[in-house]
Protein backbone atom coordinates (compact mmCIF):
# COMPACT_ATOMS: atom_id res chain seq x y z
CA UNK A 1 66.88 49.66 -0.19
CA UNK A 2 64.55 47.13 -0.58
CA UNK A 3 64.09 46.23 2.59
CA UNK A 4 63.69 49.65 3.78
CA UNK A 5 60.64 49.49 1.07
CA UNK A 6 58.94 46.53 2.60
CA UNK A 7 59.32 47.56 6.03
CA UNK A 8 57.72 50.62 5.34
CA UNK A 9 54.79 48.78 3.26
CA UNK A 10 54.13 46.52 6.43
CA UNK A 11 54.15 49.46 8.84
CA UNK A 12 51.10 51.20 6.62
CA UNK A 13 49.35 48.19 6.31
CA UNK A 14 49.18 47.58 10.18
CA UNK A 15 48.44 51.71 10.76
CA UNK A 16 45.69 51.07 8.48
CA UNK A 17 44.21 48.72 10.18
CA UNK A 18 41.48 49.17 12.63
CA UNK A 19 42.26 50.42 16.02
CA UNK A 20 46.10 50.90 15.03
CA UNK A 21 46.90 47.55 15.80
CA UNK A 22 50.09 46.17 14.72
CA UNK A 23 50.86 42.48 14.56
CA UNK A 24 54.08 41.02 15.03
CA UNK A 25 55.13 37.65 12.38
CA UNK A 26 54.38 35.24 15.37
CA UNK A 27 50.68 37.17 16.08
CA UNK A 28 50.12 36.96 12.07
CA UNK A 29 50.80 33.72 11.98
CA UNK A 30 48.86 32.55 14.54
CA UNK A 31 45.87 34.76 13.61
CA UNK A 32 46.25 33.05 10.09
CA UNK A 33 46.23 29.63 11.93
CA UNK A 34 43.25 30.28 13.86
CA UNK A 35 41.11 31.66 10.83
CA UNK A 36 42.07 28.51 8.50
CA UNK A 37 41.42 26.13 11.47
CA UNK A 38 38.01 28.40 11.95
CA UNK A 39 37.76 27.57 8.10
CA UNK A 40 38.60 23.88 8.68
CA UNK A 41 35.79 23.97 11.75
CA UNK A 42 32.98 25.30 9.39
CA UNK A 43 33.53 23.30 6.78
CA UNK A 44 33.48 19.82 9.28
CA UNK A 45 30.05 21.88 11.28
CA UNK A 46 28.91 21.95 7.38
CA UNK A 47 29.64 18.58 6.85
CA UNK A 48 28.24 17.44 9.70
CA UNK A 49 24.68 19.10 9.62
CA UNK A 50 24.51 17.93 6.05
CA UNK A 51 24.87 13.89 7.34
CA UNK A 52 22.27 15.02 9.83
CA UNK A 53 19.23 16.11 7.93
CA UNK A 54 20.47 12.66 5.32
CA UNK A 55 19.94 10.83 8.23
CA UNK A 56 16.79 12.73 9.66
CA UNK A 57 15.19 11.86 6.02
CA UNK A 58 16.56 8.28 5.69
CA UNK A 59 14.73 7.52 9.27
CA UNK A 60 11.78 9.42 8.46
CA UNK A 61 11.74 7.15 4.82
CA UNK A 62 12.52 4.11 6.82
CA UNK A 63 9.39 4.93 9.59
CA UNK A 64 7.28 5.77 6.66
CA UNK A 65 8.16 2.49 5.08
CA UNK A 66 7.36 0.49 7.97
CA UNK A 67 4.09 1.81 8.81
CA UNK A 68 3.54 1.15 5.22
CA UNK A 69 4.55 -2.53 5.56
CA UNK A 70 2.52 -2.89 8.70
CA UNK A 71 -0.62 -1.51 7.53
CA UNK A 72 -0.31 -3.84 4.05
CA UNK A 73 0.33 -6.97 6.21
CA UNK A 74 -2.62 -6.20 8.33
CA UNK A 75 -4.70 -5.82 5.48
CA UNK A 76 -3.36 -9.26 3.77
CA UNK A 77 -4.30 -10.77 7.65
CA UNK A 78 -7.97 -9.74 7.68
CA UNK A 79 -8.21 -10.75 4.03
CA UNK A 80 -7.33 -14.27 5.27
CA UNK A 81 -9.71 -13.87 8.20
CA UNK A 82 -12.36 -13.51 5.82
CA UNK A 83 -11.64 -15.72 3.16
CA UNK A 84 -11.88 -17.99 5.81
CA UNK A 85 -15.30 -16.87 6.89
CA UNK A 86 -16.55 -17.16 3.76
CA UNK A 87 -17.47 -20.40 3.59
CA UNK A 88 -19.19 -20.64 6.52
CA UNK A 89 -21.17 -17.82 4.82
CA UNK A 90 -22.07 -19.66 1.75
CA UNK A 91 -23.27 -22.42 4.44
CA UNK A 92 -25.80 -20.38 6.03
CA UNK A 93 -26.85 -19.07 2.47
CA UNK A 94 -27.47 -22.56 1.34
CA UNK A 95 -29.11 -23.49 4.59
CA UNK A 96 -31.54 -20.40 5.01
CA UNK A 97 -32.73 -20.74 1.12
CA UNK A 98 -32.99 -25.07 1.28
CA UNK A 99 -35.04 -24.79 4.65
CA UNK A 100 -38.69 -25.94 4.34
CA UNK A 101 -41.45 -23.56 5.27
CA UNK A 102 -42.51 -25.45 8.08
CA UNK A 103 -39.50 -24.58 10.21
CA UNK A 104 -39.43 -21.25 8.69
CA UNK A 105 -41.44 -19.96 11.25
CA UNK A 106 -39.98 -21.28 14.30
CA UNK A 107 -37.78 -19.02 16.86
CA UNK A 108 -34.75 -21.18 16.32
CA UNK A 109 -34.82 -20.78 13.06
CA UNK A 110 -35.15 -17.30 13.24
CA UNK A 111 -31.69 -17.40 15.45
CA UNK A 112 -30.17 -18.99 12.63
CA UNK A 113 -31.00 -15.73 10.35
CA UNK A 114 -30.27 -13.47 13.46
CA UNK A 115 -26.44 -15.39 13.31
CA UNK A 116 -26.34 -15.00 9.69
CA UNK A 117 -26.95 -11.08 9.74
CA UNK A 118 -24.41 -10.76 12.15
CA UNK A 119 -22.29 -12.45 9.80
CA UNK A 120 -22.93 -10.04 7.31
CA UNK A 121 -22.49 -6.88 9.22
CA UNK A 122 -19.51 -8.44 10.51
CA UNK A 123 -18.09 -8.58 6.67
CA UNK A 124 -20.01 -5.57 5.59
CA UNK A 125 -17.46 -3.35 8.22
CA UNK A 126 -14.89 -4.59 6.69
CA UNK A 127 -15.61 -3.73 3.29
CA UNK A 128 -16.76 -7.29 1.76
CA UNK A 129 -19.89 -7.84 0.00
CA UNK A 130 -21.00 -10.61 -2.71
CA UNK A 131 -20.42 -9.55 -6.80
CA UNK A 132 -23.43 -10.19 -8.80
CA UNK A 133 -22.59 -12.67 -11.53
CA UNK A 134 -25.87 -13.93 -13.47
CA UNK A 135 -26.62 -12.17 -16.23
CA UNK A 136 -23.34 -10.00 -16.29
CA UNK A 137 -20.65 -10.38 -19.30
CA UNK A 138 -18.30 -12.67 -18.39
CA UNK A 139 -14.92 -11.38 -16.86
CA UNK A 140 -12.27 -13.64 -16.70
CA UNK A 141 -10.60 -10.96 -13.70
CA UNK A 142 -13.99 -11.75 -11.75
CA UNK A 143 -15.48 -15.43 -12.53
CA UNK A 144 -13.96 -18.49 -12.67
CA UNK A 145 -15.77 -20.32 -15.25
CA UNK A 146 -16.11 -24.40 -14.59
CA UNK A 147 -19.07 -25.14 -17.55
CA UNK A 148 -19.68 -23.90 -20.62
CA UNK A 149 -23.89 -24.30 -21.54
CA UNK A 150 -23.98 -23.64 -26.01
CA UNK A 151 -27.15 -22.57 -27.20
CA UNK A 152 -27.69 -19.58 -25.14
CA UNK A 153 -28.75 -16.15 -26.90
CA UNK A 154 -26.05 -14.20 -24.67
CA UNK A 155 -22.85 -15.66 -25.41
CA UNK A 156 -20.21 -14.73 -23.17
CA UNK A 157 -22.59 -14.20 -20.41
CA UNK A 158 -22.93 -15.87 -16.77
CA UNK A 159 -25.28 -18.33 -16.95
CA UNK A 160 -25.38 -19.87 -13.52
CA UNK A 161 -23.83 -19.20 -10.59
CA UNK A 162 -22.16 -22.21 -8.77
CA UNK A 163 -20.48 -20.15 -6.03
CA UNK A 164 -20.78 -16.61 -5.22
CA UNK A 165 -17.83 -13.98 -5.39
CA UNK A 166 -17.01 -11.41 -3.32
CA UNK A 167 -15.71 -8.24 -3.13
CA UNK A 168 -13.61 -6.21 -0.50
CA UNK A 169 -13.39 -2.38 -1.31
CA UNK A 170 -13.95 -3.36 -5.12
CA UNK A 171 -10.95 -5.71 -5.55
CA UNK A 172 -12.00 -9.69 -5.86
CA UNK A 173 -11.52 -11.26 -3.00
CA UNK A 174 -13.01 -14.98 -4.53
CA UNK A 175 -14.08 -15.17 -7.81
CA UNK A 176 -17.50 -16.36 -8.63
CA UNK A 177 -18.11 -19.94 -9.96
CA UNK A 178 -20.07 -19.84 -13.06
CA UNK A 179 -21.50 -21.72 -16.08
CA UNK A 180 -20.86 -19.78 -19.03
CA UNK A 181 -22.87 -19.36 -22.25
CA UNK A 182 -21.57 -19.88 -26.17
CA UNK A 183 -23.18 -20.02 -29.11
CA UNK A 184 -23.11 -22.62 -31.02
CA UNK A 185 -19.45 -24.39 -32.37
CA UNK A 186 -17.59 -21.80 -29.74
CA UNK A 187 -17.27 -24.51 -27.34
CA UNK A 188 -13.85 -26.27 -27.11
CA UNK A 189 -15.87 -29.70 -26.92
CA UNK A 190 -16.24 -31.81 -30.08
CA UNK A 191 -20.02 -34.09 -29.92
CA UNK A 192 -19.19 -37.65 -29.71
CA UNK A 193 -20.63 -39.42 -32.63
C-alpha cells in the first residue's frame, strides 16, 4: 500500500495549504514553471539594472573626463596666447625705460604707457606676472643661465638679468635669462694663456 501512503501524503499537503486549495500535477507544474521563469525574470531585471548604473558611472567618468580635457586644453591655449604676448611686453619695457626725458613728458608718450598698462592688466587677469631674478639663488627650474661672471661674492646667484621670466599662477611660464656668478676656478672655462 504504498501508493495508498502517498496519495494520502499529497491530499494533507494540499488541505494544509492556504484556502484549501488543491492542485492538480498539470496546475503544480505549471505553478513551478511560472515561479522558476519569475526566478529566471529577476535574475535578467538584476542583471540588467546592474549594466545600468556600470553604464550610468562609465558616462558620468567619460563626461568628467572630457570636461577635464577641455578645461586643460584651454588652459595650454591661453598659455600660448600669452607666451606670445610676451614679447611684445618686453618691447614696451625696453622702450618706456630707453626713452629720453625729453619725450617723457609728451601726451603720446604717455599713450604709449597707457597701452602698456593695459597690457599688464590684460596678463595680470590671467594670472601672469614677471619672477624677480637679480639677486635670487640661482634655480635651474626658473633661469636659464647664458653667462657665467667669476669673481662675484655670491656664487650661485643671478647676476644680471638678460630677459625677464614670468610666472602664471606660480608655474614658469619663460624662464628668466641670466648671467650667473662663481667664484673663482668654478667656471667650466679654462684662461687662454
Amino acid at each position: 500500500m504504498p501508493d495508498g501512503q502517498a496519495w494520502r501524503n499529497d491530499v494533507i499537503e494540499d488541505m494544509e495549504r492556504p484556502g484549501g486549495a488543491t492542485r492538480t500535477g498539470d496546475e503544480a507544474a505549471t505553478q513551478d514553471g511560472a515561479a522558476s521563469e519569475l526566478d529566471q525574470l529577476r535574475a535578467e531585471s538584476a542583471e540588467l539594472l546592474d549594466t545600468l548604473q556600470r553604464s550610468r558611472a562609465e558616462f558620468a567618468n567619460y563626461r568628467r573626463r572630457v570636461e577635464q580635457e577641455r578645461e586643460m586644453a584651454r588652459h595650454r591655449a591661453t598659455e600660448e596666447i600669452i607666451r606670445k604676448l610676451l614679447p611684445l611686453a618686453d618691447d614696451f619695457e625696453r622702450a618706456l625705460t630707453s626713452a629720453p626725458d625729453a619725450i617723457a613728458a609728451d601726451a603720446w608718450f604717455e599713450g604709449f604707457r597707457l597701452v602698456e598698462r593695459k597690457l599688464w592688466n590684460l596678463l595680470s587677469s590671467e594670472g601672469v606676472k614677471p619672477m624677480e631674478s637679480l639677486g635670487q639663488p640661482f634655480d635651474p627650474s626658473r633661469h636659464d643661465a647664458v653667462m657665467v661672471e667669476e669673481g662675484v661674492q655670491n656664487a650661485d646667484t643671478v647676476v644680471e638679468e638678460f630677459q625677464r621670466g614670468y610666472l602664471v599662477n606660480d608655474t614658469v611660464l619663460r624662464p628668466a635669462m641670466v648671467k650667473v656668478g662663481a667664484q673663482p676656478g668654478e667656471s667650466d672655462e679654462t684662461p687662454q694663456a
